[in-house]
Protein backbone atom coordinates (compact mmCIF):
# COMPACT_ATOMS: atom_id res chain seq x y z
CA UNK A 1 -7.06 31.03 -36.03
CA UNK A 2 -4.59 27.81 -36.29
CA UNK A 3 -3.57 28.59 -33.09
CA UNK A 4 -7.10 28.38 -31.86
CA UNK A 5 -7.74 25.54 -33.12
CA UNK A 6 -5.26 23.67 -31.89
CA UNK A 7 -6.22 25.06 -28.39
CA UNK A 8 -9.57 23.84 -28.93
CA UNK A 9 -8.78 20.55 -30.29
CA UNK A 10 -6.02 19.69 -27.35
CA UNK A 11 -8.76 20.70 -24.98
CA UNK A 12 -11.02 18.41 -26.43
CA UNK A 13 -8.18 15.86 -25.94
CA UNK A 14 -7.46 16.10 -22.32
CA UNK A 15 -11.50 17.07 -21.75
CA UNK A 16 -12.12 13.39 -22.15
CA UNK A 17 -8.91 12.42 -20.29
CA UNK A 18 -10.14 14.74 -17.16
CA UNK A 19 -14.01 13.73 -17.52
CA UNK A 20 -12.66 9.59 -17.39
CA UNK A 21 -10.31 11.20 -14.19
CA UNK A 22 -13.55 12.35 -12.97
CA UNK A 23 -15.21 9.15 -13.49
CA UNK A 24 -12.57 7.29 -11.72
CA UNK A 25 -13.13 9.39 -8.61
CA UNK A 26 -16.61 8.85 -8.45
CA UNK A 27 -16.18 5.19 -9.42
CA UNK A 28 -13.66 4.73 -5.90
CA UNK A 29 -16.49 6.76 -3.64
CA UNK A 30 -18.83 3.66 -4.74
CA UNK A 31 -16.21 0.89 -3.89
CA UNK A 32 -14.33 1.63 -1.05
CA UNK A 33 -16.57 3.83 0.72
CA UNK A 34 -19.76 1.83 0.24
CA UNK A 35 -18.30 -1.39 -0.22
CA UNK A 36 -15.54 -0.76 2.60
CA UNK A 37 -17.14 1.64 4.72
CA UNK A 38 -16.81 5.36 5.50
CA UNK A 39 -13.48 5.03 7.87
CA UNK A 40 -11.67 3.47 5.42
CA UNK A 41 -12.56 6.09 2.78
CA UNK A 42 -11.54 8.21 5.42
CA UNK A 43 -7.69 6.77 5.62
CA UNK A 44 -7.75 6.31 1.69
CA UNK A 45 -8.30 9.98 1.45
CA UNK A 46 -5.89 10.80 4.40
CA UNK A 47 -3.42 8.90 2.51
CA UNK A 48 -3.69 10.49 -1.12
CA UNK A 49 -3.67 13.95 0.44
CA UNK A 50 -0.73 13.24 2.08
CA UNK A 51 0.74 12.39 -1.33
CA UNK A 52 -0.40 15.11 -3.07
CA UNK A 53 0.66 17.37 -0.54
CA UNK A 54 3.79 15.63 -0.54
CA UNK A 55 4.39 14.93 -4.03
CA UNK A 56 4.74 18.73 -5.25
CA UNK A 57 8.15 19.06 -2.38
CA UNK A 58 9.69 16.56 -3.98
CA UNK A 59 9.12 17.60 -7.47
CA UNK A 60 10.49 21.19 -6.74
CA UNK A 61 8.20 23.09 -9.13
CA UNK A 62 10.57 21.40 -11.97
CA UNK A 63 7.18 20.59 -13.54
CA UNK A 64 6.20 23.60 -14.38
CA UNK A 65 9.75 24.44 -15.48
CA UNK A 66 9.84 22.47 -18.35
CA UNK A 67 7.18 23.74 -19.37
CA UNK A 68 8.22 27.23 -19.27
CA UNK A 69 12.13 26.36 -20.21
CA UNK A 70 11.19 23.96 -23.09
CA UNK A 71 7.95 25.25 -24.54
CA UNK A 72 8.82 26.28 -28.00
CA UNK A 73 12.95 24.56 -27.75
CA UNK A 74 14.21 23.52 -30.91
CA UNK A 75 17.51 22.71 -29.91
CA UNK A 76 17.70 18.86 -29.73
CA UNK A 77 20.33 18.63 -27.24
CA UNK A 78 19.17 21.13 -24.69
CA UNK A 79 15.82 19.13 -24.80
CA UNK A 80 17.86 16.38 -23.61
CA UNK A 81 19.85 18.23 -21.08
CA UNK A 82 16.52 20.04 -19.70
CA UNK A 83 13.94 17.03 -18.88
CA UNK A 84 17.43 14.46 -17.74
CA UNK A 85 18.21 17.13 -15.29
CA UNK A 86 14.92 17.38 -14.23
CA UNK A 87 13.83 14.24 -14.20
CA UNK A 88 17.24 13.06 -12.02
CA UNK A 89 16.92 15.65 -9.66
CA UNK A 90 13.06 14.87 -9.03
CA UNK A 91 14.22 10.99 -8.86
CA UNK A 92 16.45 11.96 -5.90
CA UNK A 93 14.40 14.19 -3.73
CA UNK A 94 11.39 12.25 -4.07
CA UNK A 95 13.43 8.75 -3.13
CA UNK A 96 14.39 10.50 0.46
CA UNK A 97 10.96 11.84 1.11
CA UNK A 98 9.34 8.32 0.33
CA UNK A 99 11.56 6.56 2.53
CA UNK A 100 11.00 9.20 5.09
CA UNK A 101 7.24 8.90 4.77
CA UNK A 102 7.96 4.72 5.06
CA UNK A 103 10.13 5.27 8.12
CA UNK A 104 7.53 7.50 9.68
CA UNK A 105 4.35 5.48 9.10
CA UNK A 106 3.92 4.13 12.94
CA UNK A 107 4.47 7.68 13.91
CA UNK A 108 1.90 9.41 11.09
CA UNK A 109 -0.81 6.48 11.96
CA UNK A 110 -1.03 7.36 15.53
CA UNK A 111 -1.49 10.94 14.92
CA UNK A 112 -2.53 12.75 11.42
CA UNK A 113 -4.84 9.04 10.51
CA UNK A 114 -5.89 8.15 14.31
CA UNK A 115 -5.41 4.69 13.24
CA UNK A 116 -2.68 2.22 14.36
CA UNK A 117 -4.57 -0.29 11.66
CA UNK A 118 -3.42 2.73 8.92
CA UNK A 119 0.71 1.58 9.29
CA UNK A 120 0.83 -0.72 5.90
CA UNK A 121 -1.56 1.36 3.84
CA UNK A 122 1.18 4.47 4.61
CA UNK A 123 3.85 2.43 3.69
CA UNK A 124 2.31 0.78 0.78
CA UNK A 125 1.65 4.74 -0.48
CA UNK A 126 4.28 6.26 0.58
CA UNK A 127 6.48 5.29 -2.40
CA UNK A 128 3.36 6.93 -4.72
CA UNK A 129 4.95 9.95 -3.82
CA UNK A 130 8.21 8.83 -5.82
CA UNK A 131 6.21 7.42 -8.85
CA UNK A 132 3.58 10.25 -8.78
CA UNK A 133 6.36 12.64 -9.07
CA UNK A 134 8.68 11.11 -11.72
CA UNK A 135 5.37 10.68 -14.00
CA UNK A 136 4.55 14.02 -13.67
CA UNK A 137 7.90 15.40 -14.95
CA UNK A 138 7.18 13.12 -17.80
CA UNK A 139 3.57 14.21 -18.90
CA UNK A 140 4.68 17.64 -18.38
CA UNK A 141 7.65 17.13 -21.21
CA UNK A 142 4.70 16.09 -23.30
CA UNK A 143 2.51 19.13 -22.56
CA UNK A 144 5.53 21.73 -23.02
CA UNK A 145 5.66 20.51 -26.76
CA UNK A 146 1.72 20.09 -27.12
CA UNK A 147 1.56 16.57 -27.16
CA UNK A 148 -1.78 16.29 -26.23
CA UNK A 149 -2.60 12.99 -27.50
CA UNK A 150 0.53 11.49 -25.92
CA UNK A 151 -0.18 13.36 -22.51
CA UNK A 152 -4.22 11.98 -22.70
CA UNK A 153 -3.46 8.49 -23.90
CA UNK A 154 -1.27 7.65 -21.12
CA UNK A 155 -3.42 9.54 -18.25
CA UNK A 156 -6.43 7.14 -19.71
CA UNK A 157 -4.25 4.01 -19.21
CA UNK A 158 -3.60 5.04 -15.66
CA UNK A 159 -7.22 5.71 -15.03
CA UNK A 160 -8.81 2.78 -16.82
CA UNK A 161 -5.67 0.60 -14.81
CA UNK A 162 -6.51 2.08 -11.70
CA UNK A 163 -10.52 1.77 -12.16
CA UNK A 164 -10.13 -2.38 -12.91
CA UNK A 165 -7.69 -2.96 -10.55
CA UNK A 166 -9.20 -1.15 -7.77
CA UNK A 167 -12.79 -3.16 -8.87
CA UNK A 168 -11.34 -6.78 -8.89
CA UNK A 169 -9.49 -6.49 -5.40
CA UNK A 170 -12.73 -4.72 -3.44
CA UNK A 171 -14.99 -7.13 -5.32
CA UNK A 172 -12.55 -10.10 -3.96
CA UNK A 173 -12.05 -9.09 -0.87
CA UNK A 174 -8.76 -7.69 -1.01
CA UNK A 175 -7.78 -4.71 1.92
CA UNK A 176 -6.67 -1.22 1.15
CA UNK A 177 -3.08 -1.66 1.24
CA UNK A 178 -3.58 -3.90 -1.22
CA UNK A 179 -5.12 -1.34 -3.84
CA UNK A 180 -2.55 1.18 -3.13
CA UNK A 181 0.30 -1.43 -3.64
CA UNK A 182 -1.94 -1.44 -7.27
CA UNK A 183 -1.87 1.66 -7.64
CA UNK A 184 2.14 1.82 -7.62
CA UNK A 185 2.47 -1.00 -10.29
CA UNK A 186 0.30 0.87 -12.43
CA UNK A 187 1.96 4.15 -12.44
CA UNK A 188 5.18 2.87 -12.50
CA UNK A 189 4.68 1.07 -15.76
CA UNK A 190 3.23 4.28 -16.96
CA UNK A 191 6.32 5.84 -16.27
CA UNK A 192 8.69 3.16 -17.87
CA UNK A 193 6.32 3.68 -21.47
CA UNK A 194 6.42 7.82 -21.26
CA UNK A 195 10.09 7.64 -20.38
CA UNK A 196 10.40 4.60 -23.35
CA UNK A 197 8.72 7.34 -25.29
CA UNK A 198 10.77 10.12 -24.72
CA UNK A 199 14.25 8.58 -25.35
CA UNK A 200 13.00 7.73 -28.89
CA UNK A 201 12.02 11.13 -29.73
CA UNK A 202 14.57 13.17 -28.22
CA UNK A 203 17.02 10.71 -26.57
CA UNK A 204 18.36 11.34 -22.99
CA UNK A 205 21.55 13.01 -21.65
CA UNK A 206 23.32 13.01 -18.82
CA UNK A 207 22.16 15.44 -16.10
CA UNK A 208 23.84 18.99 -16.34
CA UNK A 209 24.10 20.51 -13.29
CA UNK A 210 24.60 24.09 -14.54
CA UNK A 211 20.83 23.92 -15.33
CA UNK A 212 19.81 23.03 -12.18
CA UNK A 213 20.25 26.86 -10.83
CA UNK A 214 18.15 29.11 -13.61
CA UNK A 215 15.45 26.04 -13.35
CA UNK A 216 15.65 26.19 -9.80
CA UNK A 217 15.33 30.41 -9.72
CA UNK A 218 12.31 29.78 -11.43
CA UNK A 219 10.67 26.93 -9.83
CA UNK A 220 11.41 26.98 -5.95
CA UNK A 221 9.08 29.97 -5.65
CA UNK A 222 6.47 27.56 -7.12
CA UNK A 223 7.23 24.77 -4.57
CA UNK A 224 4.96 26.84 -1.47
CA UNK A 225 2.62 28.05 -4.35
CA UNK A 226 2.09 24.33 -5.42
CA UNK A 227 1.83 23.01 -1.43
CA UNK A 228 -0.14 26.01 -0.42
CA UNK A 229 -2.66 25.09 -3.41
CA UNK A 230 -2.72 21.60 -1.63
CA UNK A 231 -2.78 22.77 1.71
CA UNK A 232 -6.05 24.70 1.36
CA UNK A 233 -7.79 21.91 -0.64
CA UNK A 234 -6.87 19.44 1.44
CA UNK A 235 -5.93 20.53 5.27
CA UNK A 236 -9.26 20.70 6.61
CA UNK A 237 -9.43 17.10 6.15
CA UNK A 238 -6.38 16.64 9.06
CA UNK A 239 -8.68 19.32 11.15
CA UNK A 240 -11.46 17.26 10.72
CA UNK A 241 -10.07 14.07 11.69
CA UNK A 242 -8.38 15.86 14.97
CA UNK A 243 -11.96 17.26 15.95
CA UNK A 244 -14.20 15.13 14.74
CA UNK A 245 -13.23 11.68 13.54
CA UNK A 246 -12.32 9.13 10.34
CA UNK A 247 -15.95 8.70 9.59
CA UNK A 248 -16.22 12.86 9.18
CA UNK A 249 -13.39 12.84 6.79
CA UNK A 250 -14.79 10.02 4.73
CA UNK A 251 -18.16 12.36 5.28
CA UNK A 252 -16.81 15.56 4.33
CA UNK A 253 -14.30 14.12 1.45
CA UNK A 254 -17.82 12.42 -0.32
CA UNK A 255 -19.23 16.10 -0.36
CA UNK A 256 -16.24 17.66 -1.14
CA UNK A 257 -15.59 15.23 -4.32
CA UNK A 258 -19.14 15.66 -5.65
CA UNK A 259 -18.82 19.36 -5.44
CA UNK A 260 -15.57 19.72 -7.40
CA UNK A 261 -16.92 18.08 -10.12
CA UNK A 262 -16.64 22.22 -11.02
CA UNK A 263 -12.66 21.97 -10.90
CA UNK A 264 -12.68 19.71 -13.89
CA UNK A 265 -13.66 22.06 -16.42
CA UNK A 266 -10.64 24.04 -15.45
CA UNK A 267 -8.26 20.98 -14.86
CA UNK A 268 -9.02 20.19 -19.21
CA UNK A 269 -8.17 23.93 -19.79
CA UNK A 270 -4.99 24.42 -17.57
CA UNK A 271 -3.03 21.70 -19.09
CA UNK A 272 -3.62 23.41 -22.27
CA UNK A 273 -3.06 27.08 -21.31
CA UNK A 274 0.13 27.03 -19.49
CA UNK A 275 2.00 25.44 -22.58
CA UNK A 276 -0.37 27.78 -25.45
CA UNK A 277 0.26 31.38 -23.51
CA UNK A 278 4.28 30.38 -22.37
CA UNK A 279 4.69 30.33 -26.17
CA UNK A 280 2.13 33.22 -27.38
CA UNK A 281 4.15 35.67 -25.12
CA UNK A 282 7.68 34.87 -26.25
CA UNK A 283 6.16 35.59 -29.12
CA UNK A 284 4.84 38.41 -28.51
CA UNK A 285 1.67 37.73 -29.39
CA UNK A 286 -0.33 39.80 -27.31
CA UNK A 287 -4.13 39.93 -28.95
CA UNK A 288 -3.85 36.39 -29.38
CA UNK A 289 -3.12 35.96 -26.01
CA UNK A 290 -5.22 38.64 -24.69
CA UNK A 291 -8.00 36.47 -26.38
CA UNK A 292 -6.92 33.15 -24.94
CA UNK A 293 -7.13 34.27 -21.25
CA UNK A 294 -10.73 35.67 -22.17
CA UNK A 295 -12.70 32.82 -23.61
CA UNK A 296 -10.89 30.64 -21.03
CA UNK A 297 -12.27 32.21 -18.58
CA UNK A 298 -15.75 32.55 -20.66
CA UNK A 299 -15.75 29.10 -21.25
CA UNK A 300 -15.02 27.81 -18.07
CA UNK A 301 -17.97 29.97 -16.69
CA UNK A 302 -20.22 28.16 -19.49
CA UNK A 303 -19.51 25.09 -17.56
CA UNK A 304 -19.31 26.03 -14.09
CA UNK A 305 -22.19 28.34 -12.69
CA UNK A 306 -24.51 25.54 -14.04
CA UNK A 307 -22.56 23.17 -12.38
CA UNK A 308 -23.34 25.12 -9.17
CA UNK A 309 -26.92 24.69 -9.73
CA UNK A 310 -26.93 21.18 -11.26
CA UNK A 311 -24.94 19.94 -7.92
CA UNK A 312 -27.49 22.29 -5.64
CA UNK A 313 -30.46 20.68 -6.59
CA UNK A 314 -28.83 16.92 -6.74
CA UNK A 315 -26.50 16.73 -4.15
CA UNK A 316 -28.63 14.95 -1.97
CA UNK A 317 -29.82 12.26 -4.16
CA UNK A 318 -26.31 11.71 -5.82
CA UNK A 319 -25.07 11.26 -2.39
CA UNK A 320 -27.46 9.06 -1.56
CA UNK A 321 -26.58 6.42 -4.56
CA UNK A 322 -22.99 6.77 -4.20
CA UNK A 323 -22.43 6.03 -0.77
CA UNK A 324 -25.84 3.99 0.46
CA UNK A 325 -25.95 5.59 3.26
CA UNK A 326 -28.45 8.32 4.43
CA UNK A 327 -26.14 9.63 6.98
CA UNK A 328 -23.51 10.60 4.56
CA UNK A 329 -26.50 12.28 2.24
CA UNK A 330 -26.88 14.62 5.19
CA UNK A 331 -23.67 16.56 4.00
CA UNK A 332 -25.11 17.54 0.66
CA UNK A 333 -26.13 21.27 2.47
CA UNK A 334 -22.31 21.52 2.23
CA UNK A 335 -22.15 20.69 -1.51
CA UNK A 336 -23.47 24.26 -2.74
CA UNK A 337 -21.00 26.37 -0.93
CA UNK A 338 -18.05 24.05 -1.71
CA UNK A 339 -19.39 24.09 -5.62
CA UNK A 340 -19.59 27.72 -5.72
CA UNK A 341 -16.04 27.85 -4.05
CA UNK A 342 -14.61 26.11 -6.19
CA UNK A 343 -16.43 27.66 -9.75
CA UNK A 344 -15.09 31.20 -7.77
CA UNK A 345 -11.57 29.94 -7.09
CA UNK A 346 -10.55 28.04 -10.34
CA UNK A 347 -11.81 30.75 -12.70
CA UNK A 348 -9.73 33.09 -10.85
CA UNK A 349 -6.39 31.66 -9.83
CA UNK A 350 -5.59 28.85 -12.58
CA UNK A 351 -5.94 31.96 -14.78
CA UNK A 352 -5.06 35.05 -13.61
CA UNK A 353 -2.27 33.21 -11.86
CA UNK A 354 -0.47 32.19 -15.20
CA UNK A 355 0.11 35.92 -15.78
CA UNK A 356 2.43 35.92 -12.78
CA UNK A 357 4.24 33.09 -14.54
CA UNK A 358 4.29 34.98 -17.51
CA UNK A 359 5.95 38.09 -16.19
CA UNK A 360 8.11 35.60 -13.69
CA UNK A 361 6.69 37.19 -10.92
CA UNK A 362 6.25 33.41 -9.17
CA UNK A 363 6.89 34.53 -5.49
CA UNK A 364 3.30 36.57 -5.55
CA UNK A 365 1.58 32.94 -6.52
CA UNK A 366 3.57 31.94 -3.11
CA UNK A 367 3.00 34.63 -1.24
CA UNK A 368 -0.74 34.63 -2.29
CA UNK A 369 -1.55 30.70 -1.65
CA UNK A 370 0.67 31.10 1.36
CA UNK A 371 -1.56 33.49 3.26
CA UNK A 372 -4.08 31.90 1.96
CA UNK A 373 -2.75 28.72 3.92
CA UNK A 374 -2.80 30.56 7.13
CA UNK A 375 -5.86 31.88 6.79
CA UNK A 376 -7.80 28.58 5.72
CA UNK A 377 -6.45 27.20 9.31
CA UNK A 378 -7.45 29.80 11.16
CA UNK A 379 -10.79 29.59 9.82
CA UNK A 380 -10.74 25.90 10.43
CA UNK A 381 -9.94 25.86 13.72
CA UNK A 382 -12.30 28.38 15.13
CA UNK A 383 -15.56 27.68 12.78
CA UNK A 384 -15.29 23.33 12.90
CA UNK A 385 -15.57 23.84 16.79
CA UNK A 386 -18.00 25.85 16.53
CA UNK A 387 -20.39 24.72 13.96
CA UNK A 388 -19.88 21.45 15.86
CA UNK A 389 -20.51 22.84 19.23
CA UNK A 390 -23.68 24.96 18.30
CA UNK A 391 -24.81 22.86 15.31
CA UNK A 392 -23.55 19.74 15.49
CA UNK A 393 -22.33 20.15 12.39
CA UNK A 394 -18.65 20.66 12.39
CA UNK A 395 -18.22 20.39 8.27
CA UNK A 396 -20.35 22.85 7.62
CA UNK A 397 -17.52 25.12 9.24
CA UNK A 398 -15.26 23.37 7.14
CA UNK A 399 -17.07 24.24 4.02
CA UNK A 400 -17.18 27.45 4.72
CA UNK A 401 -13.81 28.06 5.87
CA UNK A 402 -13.22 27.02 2.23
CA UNK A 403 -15.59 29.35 0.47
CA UNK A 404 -13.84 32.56 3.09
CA UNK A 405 -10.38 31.43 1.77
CA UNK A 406 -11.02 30.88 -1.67
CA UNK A 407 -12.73 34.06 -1.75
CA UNK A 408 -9.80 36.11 -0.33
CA UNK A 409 -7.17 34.20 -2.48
CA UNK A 410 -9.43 35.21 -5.77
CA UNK A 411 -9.50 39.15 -5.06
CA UNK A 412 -5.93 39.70 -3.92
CA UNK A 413 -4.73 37.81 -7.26
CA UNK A 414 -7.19 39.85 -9.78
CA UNK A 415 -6.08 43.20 -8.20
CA UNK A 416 -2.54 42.28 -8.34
CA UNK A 417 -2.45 40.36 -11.57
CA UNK A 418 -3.99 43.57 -13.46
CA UNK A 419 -1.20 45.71 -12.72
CA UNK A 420 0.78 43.40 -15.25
CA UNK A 421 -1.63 42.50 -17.89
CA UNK A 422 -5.14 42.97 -18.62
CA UNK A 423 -7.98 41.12 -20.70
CA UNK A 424 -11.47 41.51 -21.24
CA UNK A 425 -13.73 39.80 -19.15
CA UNK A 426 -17.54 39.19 -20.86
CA UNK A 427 -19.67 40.29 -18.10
CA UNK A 428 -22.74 40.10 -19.56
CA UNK A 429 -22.52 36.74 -20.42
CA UNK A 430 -21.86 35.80 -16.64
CA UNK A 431 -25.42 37.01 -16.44
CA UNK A 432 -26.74 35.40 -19.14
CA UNK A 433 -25.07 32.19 -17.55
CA UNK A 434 -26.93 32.65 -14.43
CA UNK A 435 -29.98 33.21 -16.09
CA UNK A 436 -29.78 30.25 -18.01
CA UNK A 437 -28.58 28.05 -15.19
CA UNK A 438 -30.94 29.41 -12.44
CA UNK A 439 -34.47 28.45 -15.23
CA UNK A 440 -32.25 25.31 -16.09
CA UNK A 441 -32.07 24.27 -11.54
CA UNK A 442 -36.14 24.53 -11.41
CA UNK A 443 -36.85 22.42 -14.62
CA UNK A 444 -33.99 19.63 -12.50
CA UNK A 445 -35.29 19.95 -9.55
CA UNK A 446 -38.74 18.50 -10.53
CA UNK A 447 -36.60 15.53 -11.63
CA UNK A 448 -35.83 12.69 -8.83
CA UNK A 449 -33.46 9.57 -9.28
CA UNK A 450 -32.58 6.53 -7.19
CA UNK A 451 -30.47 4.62 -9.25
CA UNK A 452 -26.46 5.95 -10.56
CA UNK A 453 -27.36 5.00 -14.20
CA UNK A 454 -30.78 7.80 -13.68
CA UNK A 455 -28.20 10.22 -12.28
CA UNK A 456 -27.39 10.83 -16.37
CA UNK A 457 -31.34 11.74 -16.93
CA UNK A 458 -31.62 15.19 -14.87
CA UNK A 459 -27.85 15.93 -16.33
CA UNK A 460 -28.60 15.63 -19.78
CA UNK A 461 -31.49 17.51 -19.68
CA UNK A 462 -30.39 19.86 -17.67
CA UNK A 463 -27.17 20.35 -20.08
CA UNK A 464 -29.47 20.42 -23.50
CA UNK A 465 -32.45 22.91 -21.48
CA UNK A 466 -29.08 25.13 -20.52
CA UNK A 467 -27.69 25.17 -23.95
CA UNK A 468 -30.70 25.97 -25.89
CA UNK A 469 -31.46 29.00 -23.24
CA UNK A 470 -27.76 30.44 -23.61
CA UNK A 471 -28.45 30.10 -27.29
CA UNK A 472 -31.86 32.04 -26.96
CA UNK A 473 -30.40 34.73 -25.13
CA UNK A 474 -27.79 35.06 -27.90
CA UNK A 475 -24.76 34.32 -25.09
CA UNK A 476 -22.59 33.42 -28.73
CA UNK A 477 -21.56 35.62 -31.63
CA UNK A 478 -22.23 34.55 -34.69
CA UNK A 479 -18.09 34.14 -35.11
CA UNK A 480 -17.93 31.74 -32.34
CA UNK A 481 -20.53 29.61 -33.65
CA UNK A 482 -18.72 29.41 -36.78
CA UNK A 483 -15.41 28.54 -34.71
CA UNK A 484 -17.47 25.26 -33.07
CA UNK A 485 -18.69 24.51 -36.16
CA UNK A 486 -15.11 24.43 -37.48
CA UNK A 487 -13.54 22.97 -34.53
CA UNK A 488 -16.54 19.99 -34.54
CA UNK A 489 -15.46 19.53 -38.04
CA UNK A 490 -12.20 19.13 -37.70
CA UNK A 491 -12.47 16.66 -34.60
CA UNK A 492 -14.52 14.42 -36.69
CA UNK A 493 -11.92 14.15 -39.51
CA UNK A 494 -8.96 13.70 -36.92
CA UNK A 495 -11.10 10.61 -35.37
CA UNK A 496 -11.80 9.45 -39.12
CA UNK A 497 -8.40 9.76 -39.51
CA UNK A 498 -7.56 7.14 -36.32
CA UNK A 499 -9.57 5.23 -37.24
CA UNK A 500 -7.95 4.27 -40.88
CA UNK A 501 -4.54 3.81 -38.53
């Protein structure tokens, strides 16, 4: 039960951290694609897909290695040794692919943005690919030892940094490559206190290169599951910008934000798992961790199918608000099969994909996401032609190349995955979730809105209407009531305890 509890509680933790990261993206839909159109959304998004796409290459899967290698270390020394090796090698292959990306910018503008005007904003972002990489192997030191608050207090300053920054230079009339060039300040300060932090706890070493290998072994197989996972989010919008144009990406990347709104539930409980079930199973702790992967994925359900709905029955009018303009509002038919997408894919592969991890089975997650990769472009390039020659309405082909993919990716891993570990998956409360959710979309969908701050009314009654009907159709055991009520307790007198500090 301890251990549960300290699940719960870190999930709590980096819930708020991911619902603020959630915030933030919904806050830079308002101001640079209503305030500086959609085009220049368009590039902005170009941009930080490239560097996310980028950024795992040059990190080399050593993220996730640290976590694996160093979740449960005692040893003081090979602490040291483990994240200065990591975080030196990391320095060194993301410093050659950010100067490549800077050398390349003329070159990149003229073809994957369509926009000569694009050059400085690459260059400006390219080096996010260094910083974005080096924090990363920072944060995920702090997750291997369950350092939640650590991890969440420092993803809040870069969100809350990024959020005020981004406001005063849009509301004074500064350009993009000015808010990227922001953006870079603010992470790399983040870095400098998480590094500051780390060399008082544990110190730092000098690399050792005979780690390099074993880490390596493990985490190269992750590098095309990591840029394969990026690849499928994020390709279609280079398809859509060759077929279409800027103002479809900025279209299509609205929607597309909006409707993984779903991927946050599981972005709080990922962080958490990896580092809880690495160090359940070297303990052999199997019913614990049988247990973990099953309200996980309960849990996550709770959240998502009613997102599905919620987002169904809004997605127009939320559009609408965020972006001003009606034309963009038109790509809310899009928002349902992206949401349901995503609610399929991240309560499938985030989770049954750790148990490749677990067993060190990595090259399936590449060979998986991979395919998947191939697929998704495929997909792309015959159904964005086509929905845009017979519908005019190439992003609908997008969306749906999406939803084929995501689909294909889920069933492959849950076959393979149970041929090395199994867990019980609550079926009946899936239906009791739609249930809930489908009475909870009619009682919302009486409800209209026209301002953002009335976007909260139809969501909080929607969440307490959804709530009260899971509770009706006894969706809890008595035993995991008692567990909230614990948890809730226990929150309270950790924030009471703050709060004296």
């Amino acid at each position: 039960m301890p251990e549960y509890r300290k699940f719960t509680k870190d999930t709590v933790m980096v819930g708020i951290t991911s619902i603020l990261l959630r915030i933030k993206s919904i806050i830079f839909i308002a101001l640079i694609a209503k305030t500086l159109g959609a085009s220049i959304y368009g590039i902005y998004v170009t941009l930080m897909v490239t560097v996310n796409l980028l950024a795992p290459l040059s990190a080399l899967g050593l993220t996730s290695a640290i976590i694996r290698f160093l979740a449960g270390e005692k040893d003081r020394k090979r602490i040291q040794e483990g994240y200065s090796t990591c975080l030196f090698t990391v320095f060194i292959c993301s410093s050659f692919l950010s100067i490549l990306v800077f050398a390349s910018a003329p070159h990149l503008a003229s073809t994957i943005f369509g926009n000569q005007e694009a050059v400085p904003i690459i260059q400006a972002g390219a080096f996010l690919i260094l910083v974005q990489t080096i924090d990363k192997i920072s944060f995920s030191f702090f997750r291997a030892f369950r350092k939640m608050f650590h991890f969440s207090i420092l993803q809040i300053m870069v969100n809350i940094g990024e959020i005020m920054v981004c406001a005063i230079l849009v509301l004074n009339g500064f350009d993009l490559s000015a808010i990227v060039l922001s953006f870079l300040g603010i992470k790399f300060i983040i870095f400098l206190i998480a590094f500051s932090m780390i060399f008082k706890e544990v110190g730092i070493s000098r690399p050792k290169i005979s780690l390099i290998k074993p880490y390596l072994k493990f985490s190269l197989p992750l590098i095309p599951h990591s840029i394969s996972g990026k690849m499928i989010d994020t390709f279609d919008r280079y398809l859509i910008g060759y077929f279409l144009s800027s103002f479809y990406v900025g279209v299509y990347s609205v929607a597309y934000g909006i409707a993984m709104i779903t991927n946050l539930f599981m972005g709080i409980l990922s962080v958490v798992l990896f580092p809880t079930v690495s160090k359940l199973w070297e303990e052999k702790k199997i019913h614990e961790l049988k247990n973990h992967f099953k309200f996980t994925l309960k849990y996550f359900l709770m959240l998502g199918i009613p997102s599905i709905f919620g987002l169904t029955v809004l997605s127009k009018e939320i559009l609408t608000i965020m972006t001003g303009q009606e034309s963009v509002s038109q790509s809310s038919f899009i928002v349902p099969v992206i949401a349901t997408s995503g609610v399929f894919f991240y309560s499938i592969f985030p989770i049954f994909g750790l148990i490749f991890l677990l067993v060190k089975k990595t090259h399936y997650n590449a060979i998986i996401l991979g395919s998947g990769v191939i697929l998704n472009i495929l997909l792309n390039l015959i159904l964005i032609p086509f929905f845009q020659s017979h519908y005019n309405y190439g992003i609908m082909g997008a969306a749906i190349a999406t939803f084929l993919t995501f689909l294909s990716i889920g069933i492959i891993t849950v076959k393979l995955t149970r041929n090395y570990f199994k867990f019980d998956i609550d079926k009946l409360f899936i239906l009791k979730s739609i249930i809930a959710s489908s009475l909870m979309a009619i009682l919302v969908y009486k409800i209209r809105v026209n301002t953002f701050p009335e976007i909260f009314i139809p969501v909080f009654i929607g969440a307490i209407s959804y709530f009260a009907l899971l509770f009706l159709l006894h969706a809890f055991s008595e035993k995991e009531i008692k567990f909230f009520k614990e948890i809730i307790i226990a929150i309270k007198g950790k924030l009471a305890g703050w709060q004296k500090i």
